[in-house]
C-alpha atoms as a PDB file:
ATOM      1  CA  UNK A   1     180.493  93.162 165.715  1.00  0.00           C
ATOM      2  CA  UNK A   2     178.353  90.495 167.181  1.00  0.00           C
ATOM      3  CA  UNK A   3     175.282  91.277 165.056  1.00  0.00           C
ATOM      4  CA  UNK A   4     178.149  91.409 162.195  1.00  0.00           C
ATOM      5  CA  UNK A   5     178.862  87.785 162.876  1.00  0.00           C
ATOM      6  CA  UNK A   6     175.365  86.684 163.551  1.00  0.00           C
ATOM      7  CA  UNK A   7     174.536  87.951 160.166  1.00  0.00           C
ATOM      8  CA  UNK A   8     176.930  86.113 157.933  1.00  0.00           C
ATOM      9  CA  UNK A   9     176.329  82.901 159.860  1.00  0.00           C
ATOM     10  CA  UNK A  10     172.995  83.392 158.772  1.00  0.00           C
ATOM     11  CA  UNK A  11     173.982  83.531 155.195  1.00  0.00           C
ATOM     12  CA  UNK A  12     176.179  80.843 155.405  1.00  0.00           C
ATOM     13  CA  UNK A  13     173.459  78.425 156.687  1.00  0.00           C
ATOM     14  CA  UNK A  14     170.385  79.468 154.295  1.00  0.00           C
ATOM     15  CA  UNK A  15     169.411  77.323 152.237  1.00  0.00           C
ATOM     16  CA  UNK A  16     170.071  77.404 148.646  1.00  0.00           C
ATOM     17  CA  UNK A  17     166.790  77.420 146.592  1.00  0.00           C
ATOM     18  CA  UNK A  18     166.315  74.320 144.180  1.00  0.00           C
ATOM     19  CA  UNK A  19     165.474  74.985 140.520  1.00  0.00           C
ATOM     20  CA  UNK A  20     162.019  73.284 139.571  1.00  0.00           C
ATOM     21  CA  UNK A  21     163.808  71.785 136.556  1.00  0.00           C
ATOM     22  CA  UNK A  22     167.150  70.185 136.512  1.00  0.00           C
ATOM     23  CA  UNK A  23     170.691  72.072 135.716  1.00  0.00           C
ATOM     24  CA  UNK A  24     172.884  71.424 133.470  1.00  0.00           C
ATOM     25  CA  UNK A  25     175.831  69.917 135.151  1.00  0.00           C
ATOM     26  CA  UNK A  26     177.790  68.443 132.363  1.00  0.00           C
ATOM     27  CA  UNK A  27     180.416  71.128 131.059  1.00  0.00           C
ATOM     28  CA  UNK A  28     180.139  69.725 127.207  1.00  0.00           C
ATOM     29  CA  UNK A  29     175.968  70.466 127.809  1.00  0.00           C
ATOM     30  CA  UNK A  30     176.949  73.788 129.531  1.00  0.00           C
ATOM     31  CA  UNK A  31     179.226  74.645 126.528  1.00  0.00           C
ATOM     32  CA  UNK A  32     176.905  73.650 123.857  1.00  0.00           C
ATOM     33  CA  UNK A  33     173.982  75.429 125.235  1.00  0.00           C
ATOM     34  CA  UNK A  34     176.457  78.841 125.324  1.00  0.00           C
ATOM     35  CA  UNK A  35     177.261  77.911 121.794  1.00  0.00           C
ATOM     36  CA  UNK A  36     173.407  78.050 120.285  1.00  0.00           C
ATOM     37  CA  UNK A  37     172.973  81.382 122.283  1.00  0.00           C
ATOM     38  CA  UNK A  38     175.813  82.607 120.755  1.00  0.00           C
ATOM     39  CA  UNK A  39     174.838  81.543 117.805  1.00  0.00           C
ATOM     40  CA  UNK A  40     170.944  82.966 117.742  1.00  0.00           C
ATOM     41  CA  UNK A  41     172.731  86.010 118.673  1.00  0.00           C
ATOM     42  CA  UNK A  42     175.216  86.858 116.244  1.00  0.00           C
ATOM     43  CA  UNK A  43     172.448  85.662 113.675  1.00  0.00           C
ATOM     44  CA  UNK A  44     170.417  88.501 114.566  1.00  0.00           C
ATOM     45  CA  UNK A  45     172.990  90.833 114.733  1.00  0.00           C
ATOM     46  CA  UNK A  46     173.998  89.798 110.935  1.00  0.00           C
ATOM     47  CA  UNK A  47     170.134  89.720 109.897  1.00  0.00           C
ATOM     48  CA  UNK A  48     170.749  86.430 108.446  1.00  0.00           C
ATOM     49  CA  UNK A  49     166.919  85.356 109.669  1.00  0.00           C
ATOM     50  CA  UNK A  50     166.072  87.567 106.291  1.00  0.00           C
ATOM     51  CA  UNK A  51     167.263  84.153 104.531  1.00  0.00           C
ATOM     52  CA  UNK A  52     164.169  82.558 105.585  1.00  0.00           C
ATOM     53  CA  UNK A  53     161.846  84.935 104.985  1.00  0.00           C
ATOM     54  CA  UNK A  54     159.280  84.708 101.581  1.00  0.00           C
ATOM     55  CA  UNK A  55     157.890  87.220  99.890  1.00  0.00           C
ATOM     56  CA  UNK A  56     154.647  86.644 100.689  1.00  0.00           C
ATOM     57  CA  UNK A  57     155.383  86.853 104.270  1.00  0.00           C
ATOM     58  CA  UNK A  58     155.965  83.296 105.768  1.00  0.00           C
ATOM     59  CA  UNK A  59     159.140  82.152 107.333  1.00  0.00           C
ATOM     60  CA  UNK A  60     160.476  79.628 108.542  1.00  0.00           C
ATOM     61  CA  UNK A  61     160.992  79.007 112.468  1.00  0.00           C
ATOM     62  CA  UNK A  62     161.656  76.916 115.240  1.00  0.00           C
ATOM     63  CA  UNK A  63     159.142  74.104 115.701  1.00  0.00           C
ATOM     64  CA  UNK A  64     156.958  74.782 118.429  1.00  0.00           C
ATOM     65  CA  UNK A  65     155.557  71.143 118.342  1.00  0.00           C
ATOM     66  CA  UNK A  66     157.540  67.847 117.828  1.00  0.00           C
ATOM     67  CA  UNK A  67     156.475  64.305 117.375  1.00  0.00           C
ATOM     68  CA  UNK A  68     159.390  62.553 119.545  1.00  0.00           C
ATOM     69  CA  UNK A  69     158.625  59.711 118.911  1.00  0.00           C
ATOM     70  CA  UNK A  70     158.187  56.240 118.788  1.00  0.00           C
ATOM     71  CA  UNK A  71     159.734  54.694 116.093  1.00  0.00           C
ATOM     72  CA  UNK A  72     157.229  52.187 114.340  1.00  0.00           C
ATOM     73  CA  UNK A  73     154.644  53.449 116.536  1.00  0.00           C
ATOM     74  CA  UNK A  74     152.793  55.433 113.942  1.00  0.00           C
ATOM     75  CA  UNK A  75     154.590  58.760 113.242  1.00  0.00           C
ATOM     76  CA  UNK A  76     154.592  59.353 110.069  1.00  0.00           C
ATOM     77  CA  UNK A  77     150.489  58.375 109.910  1.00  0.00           C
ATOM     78  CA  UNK A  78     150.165  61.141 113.103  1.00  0.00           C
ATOM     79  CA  UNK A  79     151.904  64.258 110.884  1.00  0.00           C
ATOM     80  CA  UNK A  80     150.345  63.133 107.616  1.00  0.00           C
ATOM     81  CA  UNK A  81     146.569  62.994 109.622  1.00  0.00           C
ATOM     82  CA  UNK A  82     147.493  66.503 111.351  1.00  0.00           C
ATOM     83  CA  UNK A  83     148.832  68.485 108.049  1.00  0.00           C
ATOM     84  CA  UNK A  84     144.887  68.008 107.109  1.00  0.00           C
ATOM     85  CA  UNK A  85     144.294  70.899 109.689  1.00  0.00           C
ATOM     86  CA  UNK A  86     145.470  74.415 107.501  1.00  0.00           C
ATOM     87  CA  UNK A  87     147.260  76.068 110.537  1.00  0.00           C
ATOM     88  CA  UNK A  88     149.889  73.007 110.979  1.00  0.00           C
ATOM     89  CA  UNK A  89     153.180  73.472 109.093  1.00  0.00           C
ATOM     90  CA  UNK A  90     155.214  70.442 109.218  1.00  0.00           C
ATOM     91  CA  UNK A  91     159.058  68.977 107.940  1.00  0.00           C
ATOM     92  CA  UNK A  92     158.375  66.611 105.277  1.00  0.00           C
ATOM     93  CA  UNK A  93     161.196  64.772 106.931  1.00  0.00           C
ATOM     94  CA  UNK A  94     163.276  63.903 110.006  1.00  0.00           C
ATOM     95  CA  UNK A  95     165.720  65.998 110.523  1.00  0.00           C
ATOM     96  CA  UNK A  96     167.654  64.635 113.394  1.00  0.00           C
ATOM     97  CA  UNK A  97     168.719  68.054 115.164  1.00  0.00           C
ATOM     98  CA  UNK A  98     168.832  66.561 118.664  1.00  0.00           C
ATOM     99  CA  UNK A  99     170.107  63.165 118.580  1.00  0.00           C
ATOM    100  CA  UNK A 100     173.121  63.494 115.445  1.00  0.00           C
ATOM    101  CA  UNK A 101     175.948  64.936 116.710  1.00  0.00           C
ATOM    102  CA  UNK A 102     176.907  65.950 113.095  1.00  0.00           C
ATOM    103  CA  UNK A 103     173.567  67.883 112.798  1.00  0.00           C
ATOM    104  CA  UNK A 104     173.507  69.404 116.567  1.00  0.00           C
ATOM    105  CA  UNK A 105     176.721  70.628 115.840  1.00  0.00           C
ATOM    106  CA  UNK A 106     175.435  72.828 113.128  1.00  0.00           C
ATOM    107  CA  UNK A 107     173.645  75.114 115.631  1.00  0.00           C
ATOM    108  CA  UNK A 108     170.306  76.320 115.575  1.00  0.00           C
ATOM    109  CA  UNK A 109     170.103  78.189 112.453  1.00  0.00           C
ATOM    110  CA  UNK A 110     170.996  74.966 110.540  1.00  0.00           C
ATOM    111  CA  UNK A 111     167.526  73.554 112.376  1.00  0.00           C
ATOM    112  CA  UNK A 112     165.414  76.167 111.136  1.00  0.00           C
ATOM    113  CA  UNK A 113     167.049  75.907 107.678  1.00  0.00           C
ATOM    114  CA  UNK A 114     165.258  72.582 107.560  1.00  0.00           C
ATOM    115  CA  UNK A 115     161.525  74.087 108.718  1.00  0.00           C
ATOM    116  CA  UNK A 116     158.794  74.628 106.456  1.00  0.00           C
ATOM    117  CA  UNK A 117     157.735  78.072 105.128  1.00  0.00           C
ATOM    118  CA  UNK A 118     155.303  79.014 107.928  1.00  0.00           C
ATOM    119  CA  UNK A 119     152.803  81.914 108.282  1.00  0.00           C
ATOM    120  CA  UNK A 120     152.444  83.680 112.027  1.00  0.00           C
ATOM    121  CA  UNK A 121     148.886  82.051 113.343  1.00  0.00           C
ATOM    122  CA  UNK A 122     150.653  78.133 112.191  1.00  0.00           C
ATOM    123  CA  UNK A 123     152.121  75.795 114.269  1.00  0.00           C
ATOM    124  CA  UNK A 124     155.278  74.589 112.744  1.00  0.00           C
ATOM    125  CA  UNK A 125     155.790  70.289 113.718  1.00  0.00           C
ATOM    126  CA  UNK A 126     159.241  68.351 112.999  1.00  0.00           C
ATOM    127  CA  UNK A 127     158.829  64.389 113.881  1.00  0.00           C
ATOM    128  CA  UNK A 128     161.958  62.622 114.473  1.00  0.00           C
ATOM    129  CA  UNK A 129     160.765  59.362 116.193  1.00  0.00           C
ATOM    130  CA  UNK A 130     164.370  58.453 117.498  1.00  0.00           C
ATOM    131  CA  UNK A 131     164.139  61.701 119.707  1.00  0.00           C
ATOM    132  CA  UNK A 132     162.155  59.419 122.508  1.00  0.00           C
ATOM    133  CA  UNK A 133     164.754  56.912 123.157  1.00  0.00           C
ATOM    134  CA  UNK A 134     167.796  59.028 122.842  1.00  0.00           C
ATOM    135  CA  UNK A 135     169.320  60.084 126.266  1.00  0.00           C
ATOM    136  CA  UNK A 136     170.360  63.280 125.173  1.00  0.00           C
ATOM    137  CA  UNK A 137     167.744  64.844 123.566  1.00  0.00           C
ATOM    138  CA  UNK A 138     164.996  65.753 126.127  1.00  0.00           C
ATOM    139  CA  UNK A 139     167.673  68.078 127.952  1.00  0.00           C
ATOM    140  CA  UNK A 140     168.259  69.347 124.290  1.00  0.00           C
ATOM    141  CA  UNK A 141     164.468  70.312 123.599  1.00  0.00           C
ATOM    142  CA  UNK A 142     164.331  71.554 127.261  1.00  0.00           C
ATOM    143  CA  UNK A 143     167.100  74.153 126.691  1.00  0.00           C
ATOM    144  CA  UNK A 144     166.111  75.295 123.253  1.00  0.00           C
ATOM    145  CA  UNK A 145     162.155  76.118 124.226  1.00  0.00           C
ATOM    146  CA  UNK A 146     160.983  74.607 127.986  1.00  0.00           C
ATOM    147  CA  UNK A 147     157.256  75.215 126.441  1.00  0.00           C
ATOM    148  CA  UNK A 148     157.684  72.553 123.674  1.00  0.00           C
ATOM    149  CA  UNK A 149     154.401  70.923 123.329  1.00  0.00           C
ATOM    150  CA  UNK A 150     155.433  67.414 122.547  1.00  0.00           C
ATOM    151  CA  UNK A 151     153.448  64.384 121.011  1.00  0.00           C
ATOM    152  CA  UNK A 152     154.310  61.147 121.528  1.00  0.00           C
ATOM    153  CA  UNK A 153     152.876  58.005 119.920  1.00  0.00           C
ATOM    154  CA  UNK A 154     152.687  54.547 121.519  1.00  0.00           C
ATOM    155  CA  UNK A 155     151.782  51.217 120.609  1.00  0.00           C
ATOM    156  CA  UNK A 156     151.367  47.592 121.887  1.00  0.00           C
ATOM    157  CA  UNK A 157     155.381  47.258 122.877  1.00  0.00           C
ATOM    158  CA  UNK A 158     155.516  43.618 121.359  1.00  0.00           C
ATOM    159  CA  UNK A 159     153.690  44.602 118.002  1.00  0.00           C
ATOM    160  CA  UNK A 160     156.025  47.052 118.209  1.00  0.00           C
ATOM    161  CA  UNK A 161     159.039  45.069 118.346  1.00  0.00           C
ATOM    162  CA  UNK A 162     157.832  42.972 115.162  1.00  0.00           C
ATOM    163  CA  UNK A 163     157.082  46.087 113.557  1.00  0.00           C
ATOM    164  CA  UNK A 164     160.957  47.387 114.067  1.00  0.00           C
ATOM    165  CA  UNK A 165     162.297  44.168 112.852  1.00  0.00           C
ATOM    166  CA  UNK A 166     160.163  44.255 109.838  1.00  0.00           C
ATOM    167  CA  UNK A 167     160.981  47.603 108.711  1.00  0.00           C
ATOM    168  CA  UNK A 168     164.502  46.599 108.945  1.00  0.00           C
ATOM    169  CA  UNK A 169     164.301  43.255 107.539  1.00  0.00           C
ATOM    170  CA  UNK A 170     162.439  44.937 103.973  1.00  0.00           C
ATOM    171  CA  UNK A 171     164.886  47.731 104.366  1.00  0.00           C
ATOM    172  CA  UNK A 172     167.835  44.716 103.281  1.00  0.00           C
ATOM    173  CA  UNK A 173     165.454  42.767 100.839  1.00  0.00           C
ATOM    174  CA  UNK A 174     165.477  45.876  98.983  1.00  0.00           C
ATOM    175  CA  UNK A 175     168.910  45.643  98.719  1.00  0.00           C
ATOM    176  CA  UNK A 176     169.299  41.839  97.956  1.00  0.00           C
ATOM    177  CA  UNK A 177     170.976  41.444 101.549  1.00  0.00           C
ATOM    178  CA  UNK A 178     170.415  38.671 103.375  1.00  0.00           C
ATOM    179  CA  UNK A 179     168.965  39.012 106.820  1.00  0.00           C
ATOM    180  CA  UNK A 180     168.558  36.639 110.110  1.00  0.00           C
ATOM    181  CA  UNK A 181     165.098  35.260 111.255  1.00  0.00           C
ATOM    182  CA  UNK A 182     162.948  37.271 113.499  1.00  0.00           C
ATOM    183  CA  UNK A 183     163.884  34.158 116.359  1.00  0.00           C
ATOM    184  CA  UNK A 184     167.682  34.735 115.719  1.00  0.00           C
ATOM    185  CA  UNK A 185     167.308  38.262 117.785  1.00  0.00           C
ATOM    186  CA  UNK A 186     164.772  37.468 120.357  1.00  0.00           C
ATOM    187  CA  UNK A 187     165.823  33.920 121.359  1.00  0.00           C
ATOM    188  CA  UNK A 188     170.070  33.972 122.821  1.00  0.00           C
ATOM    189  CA  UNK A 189     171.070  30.802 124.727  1.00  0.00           C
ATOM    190  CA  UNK A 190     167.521  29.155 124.952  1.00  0.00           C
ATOM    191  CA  UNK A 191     165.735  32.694 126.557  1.00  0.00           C
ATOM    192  CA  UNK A 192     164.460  35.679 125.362  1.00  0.00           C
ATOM    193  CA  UNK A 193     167.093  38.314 124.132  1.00  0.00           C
ATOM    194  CA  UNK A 194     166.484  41.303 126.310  1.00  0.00           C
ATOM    195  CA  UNK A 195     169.521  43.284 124.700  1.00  0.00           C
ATOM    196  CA  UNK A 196     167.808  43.340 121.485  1.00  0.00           C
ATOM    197  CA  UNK A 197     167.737  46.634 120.706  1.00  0.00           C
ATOM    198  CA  UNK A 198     163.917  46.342 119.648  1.00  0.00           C
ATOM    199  CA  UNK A 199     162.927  44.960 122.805  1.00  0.00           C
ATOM    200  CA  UNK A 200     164.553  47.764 124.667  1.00  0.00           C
ATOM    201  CA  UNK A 201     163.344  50.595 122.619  1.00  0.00           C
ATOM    202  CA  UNK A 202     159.456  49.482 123.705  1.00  0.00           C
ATOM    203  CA  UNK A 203     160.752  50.247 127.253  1.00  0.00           C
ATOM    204  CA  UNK A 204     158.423  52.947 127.712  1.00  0.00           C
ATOM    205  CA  UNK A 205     158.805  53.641 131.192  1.00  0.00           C
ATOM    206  CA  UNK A 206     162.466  53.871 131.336  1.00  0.00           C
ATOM    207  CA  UNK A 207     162.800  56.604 127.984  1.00  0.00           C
ATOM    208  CA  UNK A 208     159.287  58.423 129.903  1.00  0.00           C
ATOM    209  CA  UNK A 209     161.195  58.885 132.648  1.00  0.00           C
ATOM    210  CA  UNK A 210     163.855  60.565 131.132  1.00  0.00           C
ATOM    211  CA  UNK A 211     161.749  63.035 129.428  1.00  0.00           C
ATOM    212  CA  UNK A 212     159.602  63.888 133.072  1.00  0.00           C
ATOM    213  CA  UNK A 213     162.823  65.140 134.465  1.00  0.00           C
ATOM    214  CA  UNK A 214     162.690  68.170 131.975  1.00  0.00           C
ATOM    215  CA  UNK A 215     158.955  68.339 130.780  1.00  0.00           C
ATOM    216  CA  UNK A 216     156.135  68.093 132.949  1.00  0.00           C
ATOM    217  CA  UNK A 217     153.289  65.347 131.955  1.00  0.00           C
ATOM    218  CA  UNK A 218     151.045  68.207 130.827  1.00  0.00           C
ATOM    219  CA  UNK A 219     153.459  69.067 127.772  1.00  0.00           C
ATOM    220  CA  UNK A 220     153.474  65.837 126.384  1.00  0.00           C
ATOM    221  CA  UNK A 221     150.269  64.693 124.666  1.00  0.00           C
ATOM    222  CA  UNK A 222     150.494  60.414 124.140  1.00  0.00           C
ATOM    223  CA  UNK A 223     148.640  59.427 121.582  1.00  0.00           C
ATOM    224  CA  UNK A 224     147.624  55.839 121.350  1.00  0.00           C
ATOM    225  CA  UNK A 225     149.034  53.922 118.095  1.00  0.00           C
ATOM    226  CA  UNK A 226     146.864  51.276 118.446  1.00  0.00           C
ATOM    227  CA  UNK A 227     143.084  53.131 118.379  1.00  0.00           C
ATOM    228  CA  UNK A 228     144.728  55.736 115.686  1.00  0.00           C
ATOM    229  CA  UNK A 229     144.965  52.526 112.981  1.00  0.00           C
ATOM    230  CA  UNK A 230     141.529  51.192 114.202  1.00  0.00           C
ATOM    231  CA  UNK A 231     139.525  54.687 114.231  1.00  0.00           C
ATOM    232  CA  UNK A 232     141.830  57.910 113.809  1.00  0.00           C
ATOM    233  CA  UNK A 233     139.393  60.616 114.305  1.00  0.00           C
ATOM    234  CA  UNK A 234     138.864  60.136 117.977  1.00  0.00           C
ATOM    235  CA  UNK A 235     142.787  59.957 118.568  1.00  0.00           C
ATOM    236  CA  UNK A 236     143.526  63.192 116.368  1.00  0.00           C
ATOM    237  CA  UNK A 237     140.717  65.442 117.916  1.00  0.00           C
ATOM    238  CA  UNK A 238     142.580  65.087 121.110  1.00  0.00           C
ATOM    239  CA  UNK A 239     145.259  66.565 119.526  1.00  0.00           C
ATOM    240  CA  UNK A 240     143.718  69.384 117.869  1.00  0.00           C
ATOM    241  CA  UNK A 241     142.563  70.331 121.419  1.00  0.00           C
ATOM    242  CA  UNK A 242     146.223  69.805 122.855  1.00  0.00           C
ATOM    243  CA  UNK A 243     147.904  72.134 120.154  1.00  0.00           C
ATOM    244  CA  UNK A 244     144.905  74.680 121.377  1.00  0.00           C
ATOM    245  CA  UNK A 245     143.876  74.254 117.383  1.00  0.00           C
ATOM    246  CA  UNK A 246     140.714  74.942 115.796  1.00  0.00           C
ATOM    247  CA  UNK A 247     138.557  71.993 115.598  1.00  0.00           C
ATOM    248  CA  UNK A 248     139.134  71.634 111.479  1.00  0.00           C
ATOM    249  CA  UNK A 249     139.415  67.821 110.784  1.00  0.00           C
ATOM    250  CA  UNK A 250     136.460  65.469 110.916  1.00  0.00           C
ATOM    251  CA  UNK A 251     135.436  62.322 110.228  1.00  0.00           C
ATOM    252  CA  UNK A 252     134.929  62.958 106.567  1.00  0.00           C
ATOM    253  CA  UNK A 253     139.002  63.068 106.268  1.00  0.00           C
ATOM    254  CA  UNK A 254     139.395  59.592 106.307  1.00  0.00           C
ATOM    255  CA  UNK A 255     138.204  56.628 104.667  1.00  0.00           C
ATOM    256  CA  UNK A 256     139.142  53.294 105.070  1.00  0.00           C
ATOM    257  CA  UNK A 257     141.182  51.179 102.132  1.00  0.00           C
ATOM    258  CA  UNK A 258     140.049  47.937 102.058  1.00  0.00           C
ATOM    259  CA  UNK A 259     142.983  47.018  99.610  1.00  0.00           C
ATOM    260  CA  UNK A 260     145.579  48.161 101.799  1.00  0.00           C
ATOM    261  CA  UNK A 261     143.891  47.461 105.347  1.00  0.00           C
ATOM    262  CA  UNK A 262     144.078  50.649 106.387  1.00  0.00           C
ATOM    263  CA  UNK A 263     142.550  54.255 106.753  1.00  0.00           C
ATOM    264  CA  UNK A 264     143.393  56.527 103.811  1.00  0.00           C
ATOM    265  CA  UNK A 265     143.161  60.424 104.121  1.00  0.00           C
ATOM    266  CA  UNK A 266     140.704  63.012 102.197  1.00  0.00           C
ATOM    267  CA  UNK A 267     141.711  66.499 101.553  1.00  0.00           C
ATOM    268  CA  UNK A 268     139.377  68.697  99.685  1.00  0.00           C
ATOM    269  CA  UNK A 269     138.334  66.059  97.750  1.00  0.00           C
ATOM    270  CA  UNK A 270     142.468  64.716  96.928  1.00  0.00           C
ATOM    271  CA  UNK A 271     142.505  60.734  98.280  1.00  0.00           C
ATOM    272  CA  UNK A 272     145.745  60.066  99.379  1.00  0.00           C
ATOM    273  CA  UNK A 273     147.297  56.785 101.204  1.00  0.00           C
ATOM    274  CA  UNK A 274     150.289  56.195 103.211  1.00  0.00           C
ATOM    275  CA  UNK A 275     153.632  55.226 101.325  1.00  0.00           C
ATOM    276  CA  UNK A 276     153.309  50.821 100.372  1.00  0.00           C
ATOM    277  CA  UNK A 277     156.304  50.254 103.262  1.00  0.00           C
ATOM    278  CA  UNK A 278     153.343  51.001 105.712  1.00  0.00           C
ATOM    279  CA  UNK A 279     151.261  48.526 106.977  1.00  0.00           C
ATOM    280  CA  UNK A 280     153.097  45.585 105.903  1.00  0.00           C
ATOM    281  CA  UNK A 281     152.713  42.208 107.470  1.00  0.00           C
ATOM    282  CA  UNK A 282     154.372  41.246 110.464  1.00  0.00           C
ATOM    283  CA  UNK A 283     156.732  37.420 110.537  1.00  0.00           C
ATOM    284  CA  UNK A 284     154.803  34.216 111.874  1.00  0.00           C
ATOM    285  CA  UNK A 285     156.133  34.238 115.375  1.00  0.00           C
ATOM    286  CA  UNK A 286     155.671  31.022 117.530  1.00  0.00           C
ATOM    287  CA  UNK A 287     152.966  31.391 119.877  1.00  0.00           C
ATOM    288  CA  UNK A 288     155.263  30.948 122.491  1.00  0.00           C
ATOM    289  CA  UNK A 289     157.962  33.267 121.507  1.00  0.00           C
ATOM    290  CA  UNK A 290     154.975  35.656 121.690  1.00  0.00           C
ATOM    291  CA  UNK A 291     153.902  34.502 124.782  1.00  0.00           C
ATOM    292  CA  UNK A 292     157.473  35.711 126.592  1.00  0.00           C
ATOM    293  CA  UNK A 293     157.557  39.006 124.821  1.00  0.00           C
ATOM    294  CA  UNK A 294     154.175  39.438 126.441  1.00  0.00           C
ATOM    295  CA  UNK A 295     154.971  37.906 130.052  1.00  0.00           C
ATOM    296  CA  UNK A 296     158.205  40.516 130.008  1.00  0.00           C
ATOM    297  CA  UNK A 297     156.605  43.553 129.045  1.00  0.00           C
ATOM    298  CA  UNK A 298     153.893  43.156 131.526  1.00  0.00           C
ATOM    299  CA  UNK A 299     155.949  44.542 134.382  1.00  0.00           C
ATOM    300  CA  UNK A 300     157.475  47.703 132.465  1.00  0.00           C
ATOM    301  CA  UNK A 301     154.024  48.235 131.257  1.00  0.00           C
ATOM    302  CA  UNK A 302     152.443  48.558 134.246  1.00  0.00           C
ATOM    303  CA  UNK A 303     155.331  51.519 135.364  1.00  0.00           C
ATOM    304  CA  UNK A 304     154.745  53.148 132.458  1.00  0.00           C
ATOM    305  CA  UNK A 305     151.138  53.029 133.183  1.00  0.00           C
ATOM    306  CA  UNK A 306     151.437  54.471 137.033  1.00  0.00           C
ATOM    307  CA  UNK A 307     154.201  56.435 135.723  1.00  0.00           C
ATOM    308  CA  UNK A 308     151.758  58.801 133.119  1.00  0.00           C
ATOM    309  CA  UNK A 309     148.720  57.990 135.357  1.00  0.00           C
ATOM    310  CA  UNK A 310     146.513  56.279 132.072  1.00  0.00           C
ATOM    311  CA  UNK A 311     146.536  52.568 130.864  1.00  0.00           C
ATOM    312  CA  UNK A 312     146.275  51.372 127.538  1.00  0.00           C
ATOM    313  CA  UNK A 313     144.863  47.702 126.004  1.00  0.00           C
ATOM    314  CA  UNK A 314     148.053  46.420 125.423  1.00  0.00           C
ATOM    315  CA  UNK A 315     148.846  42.178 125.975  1.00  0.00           C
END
């Protein structure tokens, strides 16, 4: 009796071993993770994968690479550089999955219903640069495939911010809308606006730190914005040896437009630029309005910095 009792005190006072990565807690997480396994089951049971399949034997599938991000940090340039190599399959656009409710709802065979036709030995990429800053999504990737290579491209965090306000600002030109000065969103009550939501999406640190707690720093590649506009090779070899590709792309892909101020890309002798909404010019900003976006990013610059253990020649 006494060894009885000895032994379920014992038990009671073990302790409980901690997963490496963190459980889902929430119950609408927990339910809509049972929901896609549900799903990816009865879809084999019914075949339905058969959809996807071509005749001459490629398919589409899940992406085992994804460009999360960030927005107007050079995304679309990244997958247009990498679909040079011939074993990269990638979306032609973003598709959203993680961070639209509407599309997340639509389960898992929905996601692959908006892959390329891949063959076995290719790497299939989607780039959705809104995945970085949404809260929700790294737990998302995490339970769908926890060896998700990721890439993520960063640049200067205030040339970013002009960049995002730009894109917008065209975005209602083209549609004969009026919009407000660059200075009406950064400057509120005499100081800097730091609820702009352009200011707060080049918090790097903070939307990092998110995506640490479910992918370790060796699963997500950064490549840097800034040196891929001034000399691309360099950045996308890096990549090619990230994705565990065959060195295929070289120097000879890409030539530099003097018209357009940026490189170009060569494929088999096809010359092909970037779509005229890239590189556009940035507003005239006062030199001291630039000053403060400068002076305030210093400090979450240098977390992000000790955060992925690398710096980068940002202001």
């Amino acid at each position: 009796m006494a060894a009885f009792l000895l032994g379920a005190v014992l038990l009671i006072v073990q302790p409980q071993i901690v997963p490496s990565r963190p459980a889902i807690n929430s119950k609408a997480e927990m339910t809509s993770q049972s929901v896609q396994r549900e799903l990816l089951k009865k879809t084999s049971q019914k075949n339905d994968f058969k959809e996807n399949i071509h005749y001459n034997g490629s398919c589409r599938q899940l992406p085992q690479t994804i460009i999360i991000g960030v927005r107007k940090g050079g995304t679309r340039a990244l997958l247009e550089m990498l679909s040079l190599h011939p074993d990269i399959a990638a979306a032609e656009s973003e598709v959203h999955f993680f961070d639209w409710e509407d599309h997340y709802r639509n389960g898992l065979q929905w996601y692959i219903n908006q892959m390329p036709y891949s063959y076995p030995h290719q790497i299939t990429v989607e780039k959705t640069p809104a995945y970085f800053t949404s809260p929700k999504v790294p737990e998302r990737v995490y339970n769908m495939n926890q060896s998700m290579r990721l890439l993520l491209i960063l640049r200067d965090p205030s040339e970013r911010v002009l960049s995002d306000y730009t894109q917008v600002f065209y975005n209602h030109m083209q549609k004969h809308k009026p919009y407000p000065s660059i200075e009406q969103f950064l400057i509120k009550d005499g100081k800097l606006n730091v609820d702009y939501k352009a200011i707060n999406r080049s918090l790097y640190y903070i939307h990092m730190q998110n995506w640490l707690k479910y992918f370790p720093l060796d699963r997500i590649h950064i490549v840097d914005g800034d040196k891929l506009i001034k000399n691309p090779f360099p950045e996308i070899e890096k990549v090619e040896r990230f994705l565990k590709l065959s060195p295929q792309i070289n120097a000879s892909n890409f030539y530099f437009n003097k018209t357009k101020g940026f490189y170009c890309l060569r494929d088999s002798g096809r010359e092909r630029c970037l779509h005229e909404s890239k590189g556009r010019a940035h507003p005239q900003l006062d030199t001291r309005l630039l000053e403060k976006l400068h002076e305030y990013f210093h400090e979450p610059n240098k977390k992000f910095f000790e955060l992925v253990g690398r710096t980068f020649d940002w202001h």
